[in-house]
Each structure stands twice: as structure tokens, then as C-alpha cells.
PDB file of N, CA and C in Angstrom:
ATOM      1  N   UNK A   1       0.843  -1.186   0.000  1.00  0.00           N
ATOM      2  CA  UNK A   1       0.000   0.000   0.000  1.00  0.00           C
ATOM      3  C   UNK A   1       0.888   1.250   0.000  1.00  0.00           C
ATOM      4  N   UNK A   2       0.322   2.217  -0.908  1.00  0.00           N
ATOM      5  CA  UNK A   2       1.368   3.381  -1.146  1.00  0.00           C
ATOM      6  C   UNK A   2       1.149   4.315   0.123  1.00  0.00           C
ATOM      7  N   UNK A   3       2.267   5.304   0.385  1.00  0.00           N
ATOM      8  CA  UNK A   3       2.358   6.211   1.506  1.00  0.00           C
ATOM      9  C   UNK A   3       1.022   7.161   1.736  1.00  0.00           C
ATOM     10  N   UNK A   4       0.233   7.794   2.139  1.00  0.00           N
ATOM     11  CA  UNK A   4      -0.712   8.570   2.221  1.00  0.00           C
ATOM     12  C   UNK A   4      -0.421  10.164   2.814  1.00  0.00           C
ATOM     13  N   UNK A   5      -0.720  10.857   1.361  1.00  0.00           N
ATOM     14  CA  UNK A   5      -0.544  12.436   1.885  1.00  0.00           C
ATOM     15  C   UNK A   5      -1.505  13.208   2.964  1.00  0.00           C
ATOM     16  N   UNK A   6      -0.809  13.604   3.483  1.00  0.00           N
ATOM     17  CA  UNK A   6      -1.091  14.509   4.367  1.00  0.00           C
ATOM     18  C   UNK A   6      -1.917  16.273   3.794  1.00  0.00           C
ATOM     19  N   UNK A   7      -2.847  15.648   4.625  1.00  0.00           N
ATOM     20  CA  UNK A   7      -3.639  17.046   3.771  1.00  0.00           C
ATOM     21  C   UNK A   7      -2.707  18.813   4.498  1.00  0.00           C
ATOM     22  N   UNK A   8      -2.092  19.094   3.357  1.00  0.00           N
ATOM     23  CA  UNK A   8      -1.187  20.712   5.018  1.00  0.00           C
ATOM     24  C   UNK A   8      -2.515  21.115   5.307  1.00  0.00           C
ATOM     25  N   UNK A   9      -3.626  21.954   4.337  1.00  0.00           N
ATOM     26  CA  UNK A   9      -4.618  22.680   5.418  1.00  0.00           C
ATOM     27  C   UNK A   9      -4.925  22.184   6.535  1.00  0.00           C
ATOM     28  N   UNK A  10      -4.424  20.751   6.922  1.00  0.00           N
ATOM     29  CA  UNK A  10      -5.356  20.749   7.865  1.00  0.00           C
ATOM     30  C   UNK A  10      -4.461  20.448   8.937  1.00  0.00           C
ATOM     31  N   UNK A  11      -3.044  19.908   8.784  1.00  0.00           N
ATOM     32  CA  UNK A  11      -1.729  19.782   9.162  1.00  0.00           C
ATOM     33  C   UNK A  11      -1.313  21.372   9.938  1.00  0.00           C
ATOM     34  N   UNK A  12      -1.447  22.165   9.601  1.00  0.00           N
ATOM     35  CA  UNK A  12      -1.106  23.497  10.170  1.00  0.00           C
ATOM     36  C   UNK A  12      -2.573  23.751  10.690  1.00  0.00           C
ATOM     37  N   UNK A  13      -3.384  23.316  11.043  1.00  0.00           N
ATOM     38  CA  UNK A  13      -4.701  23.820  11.785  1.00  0.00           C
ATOM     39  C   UNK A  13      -4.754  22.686  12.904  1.00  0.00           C
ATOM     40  N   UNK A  14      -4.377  21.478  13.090  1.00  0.00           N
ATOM     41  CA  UNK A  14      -4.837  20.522  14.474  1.00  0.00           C
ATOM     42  C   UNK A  14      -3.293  19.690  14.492  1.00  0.00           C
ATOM     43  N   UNK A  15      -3.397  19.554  15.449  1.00  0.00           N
ATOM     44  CA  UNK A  15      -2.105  19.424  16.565  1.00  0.00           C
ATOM     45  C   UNK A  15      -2.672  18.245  17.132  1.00  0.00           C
ATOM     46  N   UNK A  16      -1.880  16.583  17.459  1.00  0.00           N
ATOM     47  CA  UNK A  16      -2.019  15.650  18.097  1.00  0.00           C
ATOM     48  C   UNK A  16      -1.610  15.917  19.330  1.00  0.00           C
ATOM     49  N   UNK A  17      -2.547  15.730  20.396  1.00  0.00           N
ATOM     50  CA  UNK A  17      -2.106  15.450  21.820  1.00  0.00           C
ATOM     51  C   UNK A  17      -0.825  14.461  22.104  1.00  0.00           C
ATOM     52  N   UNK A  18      -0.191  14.514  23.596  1.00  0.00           N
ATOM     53  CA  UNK A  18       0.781  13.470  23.650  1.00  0.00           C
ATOM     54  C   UNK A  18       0.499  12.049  23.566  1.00  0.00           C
ATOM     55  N   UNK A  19      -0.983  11.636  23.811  1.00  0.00           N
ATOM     56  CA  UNK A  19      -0.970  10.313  23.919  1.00  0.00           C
ATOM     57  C   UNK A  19      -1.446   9.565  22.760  1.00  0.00           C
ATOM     58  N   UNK A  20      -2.227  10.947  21.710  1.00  0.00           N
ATOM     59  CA  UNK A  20      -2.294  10.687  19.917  1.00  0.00           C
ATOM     60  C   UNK A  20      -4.001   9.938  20.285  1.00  0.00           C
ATOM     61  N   UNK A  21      -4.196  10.599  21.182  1.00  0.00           N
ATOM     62  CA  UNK A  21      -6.281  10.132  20.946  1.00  0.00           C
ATOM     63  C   UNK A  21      -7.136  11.270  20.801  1.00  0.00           C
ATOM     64  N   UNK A  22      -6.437  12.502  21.125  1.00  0.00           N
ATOM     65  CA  UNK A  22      -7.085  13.441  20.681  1.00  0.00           C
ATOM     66  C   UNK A  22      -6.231  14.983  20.041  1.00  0.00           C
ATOM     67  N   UNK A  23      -7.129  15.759  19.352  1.00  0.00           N
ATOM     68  CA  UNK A  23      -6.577  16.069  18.805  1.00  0.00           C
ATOM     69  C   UNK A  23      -7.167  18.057  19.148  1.00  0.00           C
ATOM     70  N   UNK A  24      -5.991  18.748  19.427  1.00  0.00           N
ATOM     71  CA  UNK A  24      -6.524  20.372  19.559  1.00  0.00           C
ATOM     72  C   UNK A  24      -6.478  21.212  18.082  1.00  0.00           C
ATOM     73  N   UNK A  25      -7.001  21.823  19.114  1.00  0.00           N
ATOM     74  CA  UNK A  25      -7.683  22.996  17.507  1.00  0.00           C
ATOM     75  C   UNK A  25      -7.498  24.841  18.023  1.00  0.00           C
ATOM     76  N   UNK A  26      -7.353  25.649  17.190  1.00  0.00           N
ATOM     77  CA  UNK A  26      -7.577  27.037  17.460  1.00  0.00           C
ATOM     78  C   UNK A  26      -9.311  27.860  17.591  1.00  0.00           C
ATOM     79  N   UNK A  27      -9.845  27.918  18.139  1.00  0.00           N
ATOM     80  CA  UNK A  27     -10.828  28.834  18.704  1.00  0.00           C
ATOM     81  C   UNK A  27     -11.044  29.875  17.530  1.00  0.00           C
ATOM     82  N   UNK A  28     -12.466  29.651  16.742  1.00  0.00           N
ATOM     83  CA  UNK A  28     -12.960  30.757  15.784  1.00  0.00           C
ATOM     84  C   UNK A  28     -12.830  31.906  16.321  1.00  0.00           C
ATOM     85  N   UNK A  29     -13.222  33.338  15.859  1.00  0.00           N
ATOM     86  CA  UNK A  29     -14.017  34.682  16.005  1.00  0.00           C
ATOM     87  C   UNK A  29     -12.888  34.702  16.729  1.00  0.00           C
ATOM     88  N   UNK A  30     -11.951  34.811  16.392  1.00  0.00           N
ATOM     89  CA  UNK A  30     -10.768  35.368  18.071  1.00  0.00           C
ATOM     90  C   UNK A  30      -9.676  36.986  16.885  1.00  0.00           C
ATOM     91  N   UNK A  31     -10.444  37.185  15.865  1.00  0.00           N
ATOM     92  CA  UNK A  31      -9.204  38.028  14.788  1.00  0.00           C
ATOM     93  C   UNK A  31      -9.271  39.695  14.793  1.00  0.00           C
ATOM     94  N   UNK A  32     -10.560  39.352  14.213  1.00  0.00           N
ATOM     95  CA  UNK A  32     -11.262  41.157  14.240  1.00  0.00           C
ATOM     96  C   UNK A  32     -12.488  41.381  14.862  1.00  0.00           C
ATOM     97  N   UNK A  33     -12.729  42.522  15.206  1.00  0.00           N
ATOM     98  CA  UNK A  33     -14.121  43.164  15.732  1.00  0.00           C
ATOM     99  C   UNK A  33     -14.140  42.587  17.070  1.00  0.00           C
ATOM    100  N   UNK A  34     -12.657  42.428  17.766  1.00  0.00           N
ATOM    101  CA  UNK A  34     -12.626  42.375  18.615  1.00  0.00           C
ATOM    102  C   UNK A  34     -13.567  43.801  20.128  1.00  0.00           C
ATOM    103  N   UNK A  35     -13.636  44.612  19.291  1.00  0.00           N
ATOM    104  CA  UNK A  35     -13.878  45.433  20.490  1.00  0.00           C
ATOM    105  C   UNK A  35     -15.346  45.158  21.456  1.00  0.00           C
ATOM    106  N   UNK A  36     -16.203  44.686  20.585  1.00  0.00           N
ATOM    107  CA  UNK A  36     -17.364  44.332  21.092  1.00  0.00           C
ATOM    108  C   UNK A  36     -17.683  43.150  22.132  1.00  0.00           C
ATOM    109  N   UNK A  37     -16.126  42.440  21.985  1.00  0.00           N
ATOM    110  CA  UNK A  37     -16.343  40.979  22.781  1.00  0.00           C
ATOM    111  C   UNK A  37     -15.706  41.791  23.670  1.00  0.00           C
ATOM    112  N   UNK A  38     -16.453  40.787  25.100  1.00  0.00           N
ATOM    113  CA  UNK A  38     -15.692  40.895  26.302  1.00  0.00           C
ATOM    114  C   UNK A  38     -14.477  40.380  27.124  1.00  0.00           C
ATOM    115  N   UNK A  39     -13.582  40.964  27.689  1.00  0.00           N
ATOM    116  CA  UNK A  39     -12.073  40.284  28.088  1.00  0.00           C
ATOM    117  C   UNK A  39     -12.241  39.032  28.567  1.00  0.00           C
ATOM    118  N   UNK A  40     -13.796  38.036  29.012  1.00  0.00           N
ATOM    119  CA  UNK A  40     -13.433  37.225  29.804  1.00  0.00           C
ATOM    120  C   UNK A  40     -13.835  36.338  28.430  1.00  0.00           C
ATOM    121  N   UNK A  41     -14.372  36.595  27.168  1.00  0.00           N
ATOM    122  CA  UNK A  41     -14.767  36.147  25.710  1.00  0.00           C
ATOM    123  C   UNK A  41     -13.115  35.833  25.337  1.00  0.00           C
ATOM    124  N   UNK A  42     -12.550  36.995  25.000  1.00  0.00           N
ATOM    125  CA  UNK A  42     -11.512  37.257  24.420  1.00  0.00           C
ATOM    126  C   UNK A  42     -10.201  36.030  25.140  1.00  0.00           C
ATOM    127  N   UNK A  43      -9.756  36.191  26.292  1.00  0.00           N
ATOM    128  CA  UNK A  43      -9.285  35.451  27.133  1.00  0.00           C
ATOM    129  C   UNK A  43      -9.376  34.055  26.358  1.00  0.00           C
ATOM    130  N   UNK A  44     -10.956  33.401  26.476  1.00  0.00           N
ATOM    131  CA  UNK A  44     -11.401  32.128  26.512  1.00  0.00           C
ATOM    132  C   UNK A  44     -10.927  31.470  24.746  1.00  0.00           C
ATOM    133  N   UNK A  45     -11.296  32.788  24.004  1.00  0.00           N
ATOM    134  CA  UNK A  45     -10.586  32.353  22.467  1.00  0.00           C
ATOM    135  C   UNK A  45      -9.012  32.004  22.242  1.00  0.00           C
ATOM    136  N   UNK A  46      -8.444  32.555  23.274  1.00  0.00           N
ATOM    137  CA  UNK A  46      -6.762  32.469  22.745  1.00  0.00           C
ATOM    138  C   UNK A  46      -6.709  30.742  23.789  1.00  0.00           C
ATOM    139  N   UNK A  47      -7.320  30.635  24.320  1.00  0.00           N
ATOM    140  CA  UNK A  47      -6.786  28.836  24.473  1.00  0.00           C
ATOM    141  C   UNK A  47      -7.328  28.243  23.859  1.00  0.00           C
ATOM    142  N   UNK A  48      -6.941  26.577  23.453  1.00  0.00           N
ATOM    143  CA  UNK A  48      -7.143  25.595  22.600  1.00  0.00           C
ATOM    144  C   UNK A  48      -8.147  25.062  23.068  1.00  0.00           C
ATOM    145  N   UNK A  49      -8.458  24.211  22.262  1.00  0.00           N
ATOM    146  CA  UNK A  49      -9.908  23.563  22.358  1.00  0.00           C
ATOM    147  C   UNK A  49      -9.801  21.945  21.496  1.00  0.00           C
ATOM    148  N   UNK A  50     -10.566  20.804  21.977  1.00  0.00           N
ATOM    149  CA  UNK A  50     -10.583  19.682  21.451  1.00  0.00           C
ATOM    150  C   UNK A  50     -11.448  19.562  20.392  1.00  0.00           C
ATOM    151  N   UNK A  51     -11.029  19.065  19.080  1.00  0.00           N
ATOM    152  CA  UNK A  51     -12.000  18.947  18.423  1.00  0.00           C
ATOM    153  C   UNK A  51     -13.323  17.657  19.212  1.00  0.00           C
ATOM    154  N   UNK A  52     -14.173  17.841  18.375  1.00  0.00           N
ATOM    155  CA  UNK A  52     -15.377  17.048  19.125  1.00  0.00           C
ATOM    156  C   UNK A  52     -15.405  15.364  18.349  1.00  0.00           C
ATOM    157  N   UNK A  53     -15.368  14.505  19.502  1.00  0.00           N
ATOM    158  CA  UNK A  53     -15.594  12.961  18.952  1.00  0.00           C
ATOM    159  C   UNK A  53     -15.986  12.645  17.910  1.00  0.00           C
ATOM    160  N   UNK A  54     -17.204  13.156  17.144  1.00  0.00           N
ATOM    161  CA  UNK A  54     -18.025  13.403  15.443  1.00  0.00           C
ATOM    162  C   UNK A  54     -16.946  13.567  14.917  1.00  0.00           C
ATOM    163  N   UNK A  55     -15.654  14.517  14.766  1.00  0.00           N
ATOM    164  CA  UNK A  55     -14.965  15.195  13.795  1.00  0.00           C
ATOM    165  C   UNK A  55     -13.831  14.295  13.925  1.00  0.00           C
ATOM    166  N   UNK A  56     -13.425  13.301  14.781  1.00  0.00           N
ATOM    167  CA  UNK A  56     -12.320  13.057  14.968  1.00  0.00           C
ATOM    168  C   UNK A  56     -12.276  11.876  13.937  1.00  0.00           C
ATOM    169  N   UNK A  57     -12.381  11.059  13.155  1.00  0.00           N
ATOM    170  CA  UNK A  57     -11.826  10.147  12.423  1.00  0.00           C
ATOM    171  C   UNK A  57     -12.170  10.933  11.239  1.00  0.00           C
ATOM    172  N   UNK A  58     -12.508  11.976  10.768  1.00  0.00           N
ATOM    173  CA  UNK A  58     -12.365  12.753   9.473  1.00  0.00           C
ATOM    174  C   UNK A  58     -11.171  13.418   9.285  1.00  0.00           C
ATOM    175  N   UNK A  59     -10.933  13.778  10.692  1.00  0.00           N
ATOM    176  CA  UNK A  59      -9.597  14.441  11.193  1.00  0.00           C
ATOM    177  C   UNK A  59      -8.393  14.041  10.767  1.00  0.00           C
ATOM    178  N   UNK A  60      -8.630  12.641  11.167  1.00  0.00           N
ATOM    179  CA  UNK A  60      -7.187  11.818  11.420  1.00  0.00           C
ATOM    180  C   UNK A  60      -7.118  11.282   9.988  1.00  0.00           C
ATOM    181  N   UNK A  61      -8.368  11.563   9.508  1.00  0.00           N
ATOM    182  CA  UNK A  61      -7.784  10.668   7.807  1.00  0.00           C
ATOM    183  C   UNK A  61      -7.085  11.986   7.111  1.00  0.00           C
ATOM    184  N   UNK A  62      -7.599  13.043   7.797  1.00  0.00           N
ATOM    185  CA  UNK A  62      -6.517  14.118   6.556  1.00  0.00           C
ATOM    186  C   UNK A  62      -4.385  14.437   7.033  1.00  0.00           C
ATOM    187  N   UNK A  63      -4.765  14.049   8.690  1.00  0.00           N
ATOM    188  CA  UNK A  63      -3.816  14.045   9.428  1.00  0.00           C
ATOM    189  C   UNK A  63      -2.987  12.146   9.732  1.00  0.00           C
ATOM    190  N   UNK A  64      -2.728  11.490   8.721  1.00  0.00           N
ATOM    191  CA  UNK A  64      -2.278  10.282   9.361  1.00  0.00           C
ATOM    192  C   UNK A  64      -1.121  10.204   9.825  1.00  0.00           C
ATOM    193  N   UNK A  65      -0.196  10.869   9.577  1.00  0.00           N
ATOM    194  CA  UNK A  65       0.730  11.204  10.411  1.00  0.00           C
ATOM    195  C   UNK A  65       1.473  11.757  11.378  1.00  0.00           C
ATOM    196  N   UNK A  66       0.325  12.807  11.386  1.00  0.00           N
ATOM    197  CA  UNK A  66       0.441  13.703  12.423  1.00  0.00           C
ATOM    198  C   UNK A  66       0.572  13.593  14.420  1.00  0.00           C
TER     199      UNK A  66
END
């Protein structure tokens, strides 16, 4: 069976945890028009977040090496 590419869009967007069962992600709405959100909004966007169980073997087929 031949090697399997790695999708980059999605390679530079989710990051494998250390133990490789789950996988983090960056937090939408965190760029512009910031002024209207609130600091404890704003705060909560700049940390990571797990993608959700549904998404995760769509994930890992664009990421198999990752």
C-alpha cells in the first residue's frame, strides 16, 4: 500500500495530543471586531480547544501522520 498524503490545510490547523487520541484545535471569532467581545470572551478564544468525537476520524484521515 502506497504512503498517504497529508492534507497541510489541515496539518497546520490541528495538533495531536501526547498520547495521539485526541486532537486540539484554534478557537474561531478570536481576529477582528474584537472590540465588542468581552475580556473574559476574548481570554477564553486564545486557548485551545478539542475537536469534538463526530470530527475526529475525518480528522485523522486528513492528518495520518500527524
Amino acid at each position: 500500500m502506497p504512503k498517504l498524503k497529508t492534507n497541510r490545510g489541515a496539518a497546520k490547523r490541528f495538533k495531536i495530543t501526547g498520547s495521539g487520541k485526541k486532537i486540539k484545535r484554534q478557537r474561531a471569532f478570536a481576529n477582528h471586531i474584537l472590540t465588542k467581545k468581552s475580556p473574559k470572551r476574548k481570554r477564553t478564544l486564545r486557548s485551545p480547544d478539542l475537536i469534538h468525537t463526530t470530527n475526529m476520524r475525518s480528522v485523522k484521515r486528513l492528518i495520518p501522520y500527524g
